[in-house]
Protein backbone atom coordinates (compact mmCIF):
# COMPACT_ATOMS: atom_id res chain seq x y z
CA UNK A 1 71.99 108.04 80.90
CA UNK A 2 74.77 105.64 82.04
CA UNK A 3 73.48 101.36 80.19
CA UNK A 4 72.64 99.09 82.74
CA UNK A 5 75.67 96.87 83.76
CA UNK A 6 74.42 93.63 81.92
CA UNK A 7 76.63 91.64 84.39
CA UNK A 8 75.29 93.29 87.53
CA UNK A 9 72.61 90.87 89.83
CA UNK A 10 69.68 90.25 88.64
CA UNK A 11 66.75 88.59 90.43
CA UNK A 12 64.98 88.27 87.50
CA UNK A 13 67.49 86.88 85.28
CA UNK A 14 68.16 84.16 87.76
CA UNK A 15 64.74 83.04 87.84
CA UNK A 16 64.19 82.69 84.10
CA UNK A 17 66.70 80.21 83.93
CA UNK A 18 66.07 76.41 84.55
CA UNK A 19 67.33 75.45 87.72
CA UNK A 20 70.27 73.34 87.02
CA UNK A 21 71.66 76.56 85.82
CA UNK A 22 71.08 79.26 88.15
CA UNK A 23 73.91 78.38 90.70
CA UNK A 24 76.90 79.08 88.64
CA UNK A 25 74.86 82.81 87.98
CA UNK A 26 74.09 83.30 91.28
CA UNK A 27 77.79 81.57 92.64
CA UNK A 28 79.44 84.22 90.43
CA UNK A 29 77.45 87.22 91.97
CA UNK A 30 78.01 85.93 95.66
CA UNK A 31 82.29 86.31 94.30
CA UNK A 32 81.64 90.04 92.33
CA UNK A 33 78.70 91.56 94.05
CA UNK A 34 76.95 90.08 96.99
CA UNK A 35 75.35 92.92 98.87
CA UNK A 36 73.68 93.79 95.92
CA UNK A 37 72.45 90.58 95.29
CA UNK A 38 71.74 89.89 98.43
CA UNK A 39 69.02 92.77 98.86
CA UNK A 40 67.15 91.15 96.28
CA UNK A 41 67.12 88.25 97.78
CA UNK A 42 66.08 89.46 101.00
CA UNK A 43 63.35 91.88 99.45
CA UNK A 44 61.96 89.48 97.26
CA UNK A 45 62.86 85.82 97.39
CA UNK A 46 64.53 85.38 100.59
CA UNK A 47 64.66 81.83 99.89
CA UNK A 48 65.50 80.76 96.43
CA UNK A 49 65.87 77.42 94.96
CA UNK A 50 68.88 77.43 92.61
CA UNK A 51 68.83 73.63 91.82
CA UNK A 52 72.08 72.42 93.20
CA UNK A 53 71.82 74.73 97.04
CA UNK A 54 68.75 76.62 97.94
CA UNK A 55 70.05 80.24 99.43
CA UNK A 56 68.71 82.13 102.76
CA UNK A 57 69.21 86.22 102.53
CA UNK A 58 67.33 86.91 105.99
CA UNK A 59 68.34 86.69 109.34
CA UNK A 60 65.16 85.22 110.83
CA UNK A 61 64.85 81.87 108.21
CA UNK A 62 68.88 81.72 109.10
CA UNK A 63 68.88 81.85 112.86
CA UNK A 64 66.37 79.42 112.51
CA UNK A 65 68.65 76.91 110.47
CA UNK A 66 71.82 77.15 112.88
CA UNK A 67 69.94 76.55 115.61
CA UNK A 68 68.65 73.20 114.44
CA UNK A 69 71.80 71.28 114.32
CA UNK A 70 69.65 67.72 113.90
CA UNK A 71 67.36 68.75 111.30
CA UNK A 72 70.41 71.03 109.29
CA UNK A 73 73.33 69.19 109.83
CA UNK A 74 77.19 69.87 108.55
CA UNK A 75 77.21 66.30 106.62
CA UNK A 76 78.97 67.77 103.98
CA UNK A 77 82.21 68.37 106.70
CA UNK A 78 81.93 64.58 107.23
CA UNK A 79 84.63 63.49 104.39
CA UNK A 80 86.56 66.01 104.71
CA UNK A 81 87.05 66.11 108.26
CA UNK A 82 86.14 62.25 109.89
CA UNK A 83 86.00 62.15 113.77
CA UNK A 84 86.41 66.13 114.14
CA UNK A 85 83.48 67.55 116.56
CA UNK A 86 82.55 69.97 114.18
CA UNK A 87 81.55 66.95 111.57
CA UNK A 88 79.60 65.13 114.35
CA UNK A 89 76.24 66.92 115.16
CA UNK A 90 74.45 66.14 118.30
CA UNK A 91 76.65 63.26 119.50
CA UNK A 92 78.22 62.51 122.65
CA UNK A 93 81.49 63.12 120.77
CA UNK A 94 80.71 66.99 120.42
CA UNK A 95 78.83 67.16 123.54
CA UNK A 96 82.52 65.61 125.43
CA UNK A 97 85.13 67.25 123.12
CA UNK A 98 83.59 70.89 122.69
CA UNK A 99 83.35 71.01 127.23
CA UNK A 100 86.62 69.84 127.40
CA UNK A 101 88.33 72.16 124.43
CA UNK A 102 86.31 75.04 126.08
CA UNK A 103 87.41 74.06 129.48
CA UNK A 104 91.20 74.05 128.47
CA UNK A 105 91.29 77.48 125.98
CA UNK A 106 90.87 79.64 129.34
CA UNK A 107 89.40 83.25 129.47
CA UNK A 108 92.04 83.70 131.77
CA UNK A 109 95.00 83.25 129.06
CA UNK A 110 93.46 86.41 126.67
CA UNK A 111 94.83 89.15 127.60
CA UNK A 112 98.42 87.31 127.20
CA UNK A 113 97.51 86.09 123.88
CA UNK A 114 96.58 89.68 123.26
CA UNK A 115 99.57 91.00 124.32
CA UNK A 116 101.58 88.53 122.11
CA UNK A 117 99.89 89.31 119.53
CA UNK A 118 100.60 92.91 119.57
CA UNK A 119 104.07 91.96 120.14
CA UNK A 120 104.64 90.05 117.13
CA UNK A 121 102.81 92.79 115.31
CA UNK A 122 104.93 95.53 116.70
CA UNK A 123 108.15 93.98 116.09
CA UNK A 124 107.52 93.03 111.99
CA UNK A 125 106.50 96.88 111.66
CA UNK A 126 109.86 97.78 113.44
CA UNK A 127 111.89 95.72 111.28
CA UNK A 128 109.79 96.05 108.01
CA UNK A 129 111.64 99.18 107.02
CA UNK A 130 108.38 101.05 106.34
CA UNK A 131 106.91 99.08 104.01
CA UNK A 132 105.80 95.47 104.29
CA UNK A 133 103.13 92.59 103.01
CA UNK A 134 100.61 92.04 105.58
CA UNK A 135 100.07 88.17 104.98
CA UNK A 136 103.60 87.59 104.86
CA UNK A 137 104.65 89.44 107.87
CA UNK A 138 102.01 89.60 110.44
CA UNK A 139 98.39 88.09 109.07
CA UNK A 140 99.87 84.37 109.33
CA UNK A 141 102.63 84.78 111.43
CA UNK A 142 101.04 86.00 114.35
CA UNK A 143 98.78 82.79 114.66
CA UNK A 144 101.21 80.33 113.75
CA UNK A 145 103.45 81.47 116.67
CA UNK A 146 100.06 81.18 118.91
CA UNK A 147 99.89 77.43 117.50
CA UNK A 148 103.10 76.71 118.40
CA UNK A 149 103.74 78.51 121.87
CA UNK A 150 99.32 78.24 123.16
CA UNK A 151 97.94 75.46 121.87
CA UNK A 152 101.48 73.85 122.13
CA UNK A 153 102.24 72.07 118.40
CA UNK A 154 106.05 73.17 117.71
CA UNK A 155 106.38 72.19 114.22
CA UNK A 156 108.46 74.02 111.99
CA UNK A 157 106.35 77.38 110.31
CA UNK A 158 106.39 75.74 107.10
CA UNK A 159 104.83 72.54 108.12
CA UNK A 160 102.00 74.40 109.76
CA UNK A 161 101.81 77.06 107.12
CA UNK A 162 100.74 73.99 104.54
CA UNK A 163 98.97 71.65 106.59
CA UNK A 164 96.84 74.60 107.74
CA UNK A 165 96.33 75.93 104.47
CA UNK A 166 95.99 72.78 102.72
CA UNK A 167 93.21 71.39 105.19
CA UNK A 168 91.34 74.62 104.54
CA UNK A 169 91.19 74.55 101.51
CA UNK A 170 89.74 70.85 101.21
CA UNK A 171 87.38 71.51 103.94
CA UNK A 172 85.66 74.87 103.56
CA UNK A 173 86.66 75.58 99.74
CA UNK A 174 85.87 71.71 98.29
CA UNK A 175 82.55 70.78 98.27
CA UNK A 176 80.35 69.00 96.10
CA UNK A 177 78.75 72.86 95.14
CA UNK A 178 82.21 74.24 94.42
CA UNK A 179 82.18 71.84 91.20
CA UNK A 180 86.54 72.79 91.56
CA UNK A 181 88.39 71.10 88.59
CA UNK A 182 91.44 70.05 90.84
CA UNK A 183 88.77 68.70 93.50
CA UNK A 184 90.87 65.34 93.73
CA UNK A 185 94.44 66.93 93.94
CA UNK A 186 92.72 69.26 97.11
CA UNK A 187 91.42 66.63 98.95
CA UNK A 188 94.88 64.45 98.51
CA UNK A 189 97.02 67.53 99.41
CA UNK A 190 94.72 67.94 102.58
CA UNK A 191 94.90 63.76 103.20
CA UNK A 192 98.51 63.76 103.20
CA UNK A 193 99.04 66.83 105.11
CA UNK A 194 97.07 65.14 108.13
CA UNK A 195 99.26 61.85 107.92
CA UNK A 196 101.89 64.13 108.46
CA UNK A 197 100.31 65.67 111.22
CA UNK A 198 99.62 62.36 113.13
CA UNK A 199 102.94 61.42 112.49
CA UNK A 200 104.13 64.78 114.14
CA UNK A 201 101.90 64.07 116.89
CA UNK A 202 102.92 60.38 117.43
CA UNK A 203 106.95 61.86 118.34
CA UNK A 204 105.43 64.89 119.85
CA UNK A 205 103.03 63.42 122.44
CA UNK A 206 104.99 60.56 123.79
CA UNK A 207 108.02 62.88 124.64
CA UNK A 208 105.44 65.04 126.02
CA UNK A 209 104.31 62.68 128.34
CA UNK A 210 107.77 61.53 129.36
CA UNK A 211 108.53 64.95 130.23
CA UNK A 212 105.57 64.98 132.02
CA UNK A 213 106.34 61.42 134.31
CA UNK A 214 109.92 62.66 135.35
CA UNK A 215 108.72 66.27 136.22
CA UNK A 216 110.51 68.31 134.20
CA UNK A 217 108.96 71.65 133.91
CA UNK A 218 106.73 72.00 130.55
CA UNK A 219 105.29 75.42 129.36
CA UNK A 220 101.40 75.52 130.06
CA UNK A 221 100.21 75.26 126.87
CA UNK A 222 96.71 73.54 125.12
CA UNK A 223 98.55 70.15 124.49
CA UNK A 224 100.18 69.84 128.19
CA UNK A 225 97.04 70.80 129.74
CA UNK A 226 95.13 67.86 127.75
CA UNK A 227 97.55 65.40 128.80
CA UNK A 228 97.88 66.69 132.40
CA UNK A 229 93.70 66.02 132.70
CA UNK A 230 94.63 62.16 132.08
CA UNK A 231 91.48 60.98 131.86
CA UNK A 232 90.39 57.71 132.08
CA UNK A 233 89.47 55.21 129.23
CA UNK A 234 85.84 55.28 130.03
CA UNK A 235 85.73 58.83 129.17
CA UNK A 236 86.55 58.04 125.39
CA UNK A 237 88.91 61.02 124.99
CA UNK A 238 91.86 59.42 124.89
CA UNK A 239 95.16 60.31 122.73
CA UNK A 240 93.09 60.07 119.25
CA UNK A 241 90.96 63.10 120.57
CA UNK A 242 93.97 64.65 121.71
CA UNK A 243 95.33 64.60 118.54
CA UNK A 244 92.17 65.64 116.56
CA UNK A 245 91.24 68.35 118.48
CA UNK A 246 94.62 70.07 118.60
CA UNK A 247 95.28 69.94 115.09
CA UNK A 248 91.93 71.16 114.82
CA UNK A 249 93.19 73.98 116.58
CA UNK A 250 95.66 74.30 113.95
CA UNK A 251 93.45 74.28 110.69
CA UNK A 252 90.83 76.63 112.43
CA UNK A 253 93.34 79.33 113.28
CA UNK A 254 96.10 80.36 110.78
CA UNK A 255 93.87 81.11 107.39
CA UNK A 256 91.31 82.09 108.57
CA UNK A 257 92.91 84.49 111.66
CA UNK A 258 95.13 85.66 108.38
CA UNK A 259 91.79 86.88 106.29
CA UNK A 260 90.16 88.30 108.73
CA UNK A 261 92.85 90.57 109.66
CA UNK A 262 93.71 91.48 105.79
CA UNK A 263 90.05 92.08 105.20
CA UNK A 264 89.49 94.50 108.27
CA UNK A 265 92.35 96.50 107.67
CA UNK A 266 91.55 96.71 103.71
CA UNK A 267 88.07 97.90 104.96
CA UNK A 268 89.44 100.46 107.39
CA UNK A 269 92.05 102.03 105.03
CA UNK A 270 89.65 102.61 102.14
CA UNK A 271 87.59 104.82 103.98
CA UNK A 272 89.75 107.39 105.25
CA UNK A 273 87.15 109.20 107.88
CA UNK A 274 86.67 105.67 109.64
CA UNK A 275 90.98 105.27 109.34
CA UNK A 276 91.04 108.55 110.88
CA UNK A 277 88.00 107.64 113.78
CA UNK A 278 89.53 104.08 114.16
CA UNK A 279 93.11 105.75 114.62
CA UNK A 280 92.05 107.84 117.34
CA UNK A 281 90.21 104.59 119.04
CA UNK A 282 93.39 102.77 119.23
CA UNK A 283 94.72 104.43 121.92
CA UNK A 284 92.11 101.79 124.13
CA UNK A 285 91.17 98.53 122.77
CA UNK A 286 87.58 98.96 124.51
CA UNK A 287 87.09 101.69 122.24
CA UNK A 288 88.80 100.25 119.19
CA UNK A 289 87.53 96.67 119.13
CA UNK A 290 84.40 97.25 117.37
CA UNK A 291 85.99 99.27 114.06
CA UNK A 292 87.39 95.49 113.43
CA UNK A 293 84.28 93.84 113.96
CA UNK A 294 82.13 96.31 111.44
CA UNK A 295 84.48 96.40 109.14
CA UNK A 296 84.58 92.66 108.97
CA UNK A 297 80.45 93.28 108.90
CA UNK A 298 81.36 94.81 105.21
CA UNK A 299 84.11 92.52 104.31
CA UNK A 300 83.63 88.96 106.45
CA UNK A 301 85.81 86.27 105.32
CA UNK A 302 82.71 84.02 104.40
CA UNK A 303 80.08 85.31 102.62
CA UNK A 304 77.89 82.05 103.92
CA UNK A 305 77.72 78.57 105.71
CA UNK A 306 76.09 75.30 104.58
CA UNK A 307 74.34 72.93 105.85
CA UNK A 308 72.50 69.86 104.61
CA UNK A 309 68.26 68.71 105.20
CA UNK A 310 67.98 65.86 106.74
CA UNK A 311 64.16 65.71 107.36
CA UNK A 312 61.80 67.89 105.59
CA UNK A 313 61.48 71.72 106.93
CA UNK A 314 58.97 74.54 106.89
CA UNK A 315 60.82 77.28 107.78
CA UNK A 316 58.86 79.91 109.45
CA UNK A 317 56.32 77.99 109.75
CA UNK A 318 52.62 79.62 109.96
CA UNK A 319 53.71 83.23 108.69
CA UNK A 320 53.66 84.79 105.51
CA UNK A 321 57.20 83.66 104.04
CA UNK A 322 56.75 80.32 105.44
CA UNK A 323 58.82 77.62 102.90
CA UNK A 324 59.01 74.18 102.56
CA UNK A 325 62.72 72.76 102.53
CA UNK A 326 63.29 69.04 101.54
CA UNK A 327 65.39 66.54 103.13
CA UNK A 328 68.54 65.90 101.68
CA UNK A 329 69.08 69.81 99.77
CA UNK A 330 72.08 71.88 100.52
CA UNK A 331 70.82 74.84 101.90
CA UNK A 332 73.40 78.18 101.92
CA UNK A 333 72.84 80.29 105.17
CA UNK A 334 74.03 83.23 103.40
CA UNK A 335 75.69 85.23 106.95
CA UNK A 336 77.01 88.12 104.97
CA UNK A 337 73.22 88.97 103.63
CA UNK A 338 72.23 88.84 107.23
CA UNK A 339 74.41 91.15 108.90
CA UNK A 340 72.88 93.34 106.07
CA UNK A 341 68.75 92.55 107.39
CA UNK A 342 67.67 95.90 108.36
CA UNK A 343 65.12 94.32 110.09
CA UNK A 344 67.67 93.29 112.64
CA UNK A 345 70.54 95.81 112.16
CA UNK A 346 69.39 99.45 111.88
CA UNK A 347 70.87 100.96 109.07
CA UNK A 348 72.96 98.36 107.73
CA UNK A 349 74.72 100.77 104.76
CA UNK A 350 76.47 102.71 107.86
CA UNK A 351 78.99 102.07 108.88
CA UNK A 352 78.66 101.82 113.04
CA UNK A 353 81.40 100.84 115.32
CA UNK A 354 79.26 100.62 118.62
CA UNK A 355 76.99 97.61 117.21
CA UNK A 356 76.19 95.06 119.70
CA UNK A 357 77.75 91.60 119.39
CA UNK A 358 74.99 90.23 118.18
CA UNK A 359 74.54 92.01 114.95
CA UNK A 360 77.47 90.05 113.85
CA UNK A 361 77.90 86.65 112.87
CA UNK A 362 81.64 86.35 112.62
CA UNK A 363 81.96 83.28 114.58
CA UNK A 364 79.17 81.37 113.65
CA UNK A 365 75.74 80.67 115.84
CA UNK A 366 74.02 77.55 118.07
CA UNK A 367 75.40 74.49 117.86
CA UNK A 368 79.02 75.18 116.08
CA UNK A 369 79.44 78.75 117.34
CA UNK A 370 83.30 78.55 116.46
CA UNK A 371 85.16 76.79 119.20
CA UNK A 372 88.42 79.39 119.34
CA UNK A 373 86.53 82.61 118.40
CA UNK A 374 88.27 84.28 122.20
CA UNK A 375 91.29 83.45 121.26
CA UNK A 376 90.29 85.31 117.43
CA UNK A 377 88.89 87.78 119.24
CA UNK A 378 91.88 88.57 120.99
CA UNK A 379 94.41 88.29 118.42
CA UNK A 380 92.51 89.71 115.06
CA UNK A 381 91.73 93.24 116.62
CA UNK A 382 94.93 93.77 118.41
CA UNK A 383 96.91 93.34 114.85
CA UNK A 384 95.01 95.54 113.29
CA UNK A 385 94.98 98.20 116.09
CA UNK A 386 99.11 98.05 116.33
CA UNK A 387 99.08 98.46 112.45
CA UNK A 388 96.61 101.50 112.75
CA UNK A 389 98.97 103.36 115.80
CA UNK A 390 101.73 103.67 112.68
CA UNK A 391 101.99 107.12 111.21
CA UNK A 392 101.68 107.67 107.45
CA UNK A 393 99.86 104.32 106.88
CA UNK A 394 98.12 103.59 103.65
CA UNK A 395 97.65 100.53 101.28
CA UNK A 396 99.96 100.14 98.85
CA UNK A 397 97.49 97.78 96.35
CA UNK A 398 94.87 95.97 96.63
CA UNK A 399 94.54 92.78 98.56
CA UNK A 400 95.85 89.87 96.22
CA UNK A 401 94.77 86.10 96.66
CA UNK A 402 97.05 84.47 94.14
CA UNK A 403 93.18 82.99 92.71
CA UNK A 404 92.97 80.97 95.79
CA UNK A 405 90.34 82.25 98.49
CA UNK A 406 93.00 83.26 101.04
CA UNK A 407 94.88 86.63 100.74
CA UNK A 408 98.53 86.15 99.58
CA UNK A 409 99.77 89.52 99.82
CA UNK A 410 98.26 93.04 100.93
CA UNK A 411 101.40 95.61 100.96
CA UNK A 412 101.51 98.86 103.27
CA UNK A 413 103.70 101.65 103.73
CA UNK A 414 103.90 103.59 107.09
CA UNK A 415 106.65 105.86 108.70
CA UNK A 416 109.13 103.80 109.24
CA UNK A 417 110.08 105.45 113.06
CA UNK A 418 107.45 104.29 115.37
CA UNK A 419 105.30 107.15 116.78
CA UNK A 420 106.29 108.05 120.65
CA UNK A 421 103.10 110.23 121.25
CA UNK A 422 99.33 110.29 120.73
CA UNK A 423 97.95 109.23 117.22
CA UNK A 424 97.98 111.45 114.49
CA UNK A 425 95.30 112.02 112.06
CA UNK A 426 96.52 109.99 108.79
């Protein structure tokens, strides 16, 4: 009889410590082991005080949290992100910015996005000789050209490439839980990429709107459309909202777009009877789609959110599990462990690609649903499906992240002539 693995989760372990100690335990196991740690959780403490966060394994208690933006609030996005609509819960400032960001990313502009998406994809496997790093050559690419040519920021790929990347990390990876040694360096590296950002924007936008005044034809991107709406003063979106909301474009795309793609395909390619189902699927993107999404179930690129108490909370309130939260803790919606309930997804362990939508929570749910996740939807599928149509495709390593918490390199090899006819089994 195999020893018990005396660094696998623990319930039990956790508890017995004090609780100023049992988040680095239980941050650890959320890196190394989460499913198993979150089915514990969920089974027996589905809310557990850990001293510096309290953490939430089951979908009902978290469902109930995101959809109480006043009472659960993202206060810990306030320093890190000032005047951005995702740090200002139920203001007029979301209420205005989110209607008119949805307004201009059209459903109507998908299927193009989709299409250059594939495009981009199709053209780095035709070039990459049979053998090439994901991240490098598709992952961020394909969303930096959407920055530049959709939401219309033309800076040059390195620019975006670090202020993207450097903003992410400050803002989703630097919080007062992380406890990072280099927190200071982050957050300066993330302050001076947006002064170069708004200095970016302060040449962009004024030739922009001399282009505008004397007619000459512009390409029908995010930032032309903003400008074109001209909207008065009174409305309080003037050029400062312009310019927060479309490098918020920016930040929420590239990283993030990057992962999820890495992390879907990784998922696929290990499990070679879903490569071989999802290979056959990507002849139609109706059928395909959802091999992404489930394997992203499995492998998401967040294994939960946060938000902060700001009034005292009984969460389910009058049943069984009802428990108290107090204003001012960090509570740690822990998504991942949800898409996992099987009290709301049948079977969780299997691995299903005809799940409904809302067995996932990908993008987020209530009040900051994520504002571009049709434009994700559209691009992160529609990589991964090109890469699948190659013949002979297999990972060539695992995925590497450099110890950051973004892929920097996942290598493949595929036949190097692109396939003319239907897929073949791999």
């Amino acid at each position: 009889m195999r020893p018990a693995d005396p660094d696998a989760p623990c319930l039990d372990r956790l508890e017995a410590l004090p609780l100023a100690e049992r988040w680095p335990l239980a941050r650890d196991w959320i890196r190394r082991a989460p499913l198993p740690f979150f089915a514990q959780l969920r089974q027996r403490r589905p809310v557990l005080d850990c001293g510096t966060v309290v953490l939430v394994a089951r979908r009902p208690e978290i469902a109930e949290i995101l959809s109480l933006p006043t009472v659960f609030s993202v206060a810990l996005y306030k320093p890190k992100m000032g005047q951005f609509m995702l740090a200002l819960d139920g203001t007029d400032v979301n209420y205005r910015d989110k209607a008119v960001m949805r307004a201009m990313l059209s459903w109507e502009d998908l299927p193009a996005i989709r299409e250059q998406a594939g495009a981009i994809t199709d053209t780095a496997l035709d070039t990459g000789g049979g053998a090439l790093d994901v991240v490098a050559s598709i992952s961020r690419l394909v969303p930096l050209r959407i920055v530049q040519s959709y939401f219309g920021f033309p800076a040059p790929d390195g620019d975006l490439l670090r202020w993207s990347y450097a903003n992410q990390l400050d803002q989703f990876n630097n919080l007062p839980f992380d406890n990072r040694p280099d927190a200071e360096a982050v957050q300066g590296a993330a302050q001076r990429a947006r002064e170069e950002m708004r200095a970016t924007f302060a040449s962009l936008i004024p030739a922009r709107l001399a282009a505008l005044k004397a007619g000459t034809p512009l390409p029908d991107d995010i930032l032309t459309r903003l400008l074109r709406l001209n909207l008065p003063a009174a409305s309080g979106f003037g050029m400062d909202r312009v310019v927060i909301n479309v490098g918020g474009l920016l930040i929420g795309a590239i990283e993030t777009t990057a992962e999820a793609v890495v992390n879907a395909l990784a998922e696929i390619l290990r499990r070679p009877a879903i490569h071989a189902a999802a290979r056959a699927a990507a002849a139609s993107p109706a059928a395909f789609d959802g091999y992404v999404w489930e394997a992203l179930r499995f492998a998401p690129i967040v294994a939960f959110m946060f938000r902060q108490a700001e009034a005292d909370h009984v969460l389910r309130r009058d049943s069984a599990g009802e428990t108290r939260i107090l204003k001012g803790q960090v509570v740690l919606p822990l998504s991942l462990s949800a898409m996992f309930d099987p009290e709301w997804v049948p079977d969780p362990e299997r691995f299903d690609s005809t799940r409904p939508d809302h067995a996932y929570l990908h993008f987020g749910l209530g009040h900051h649903e994520c504002l571009g996740r049709y434009v994700a939807a559209a691009m992160i599928p529609e990589i991964v499906r090109r890469i699948l149509l190659r013949d002979g495709l297999q990972a060539d390593g695992p995925i590497e992240d450099g110890g950051t918490p973004f892929p920097t390199a996942y290598k493949i090899t595929y036949a190097e002539v692109p396939s003319t006819g239907a897929p073949t089994p791999p």
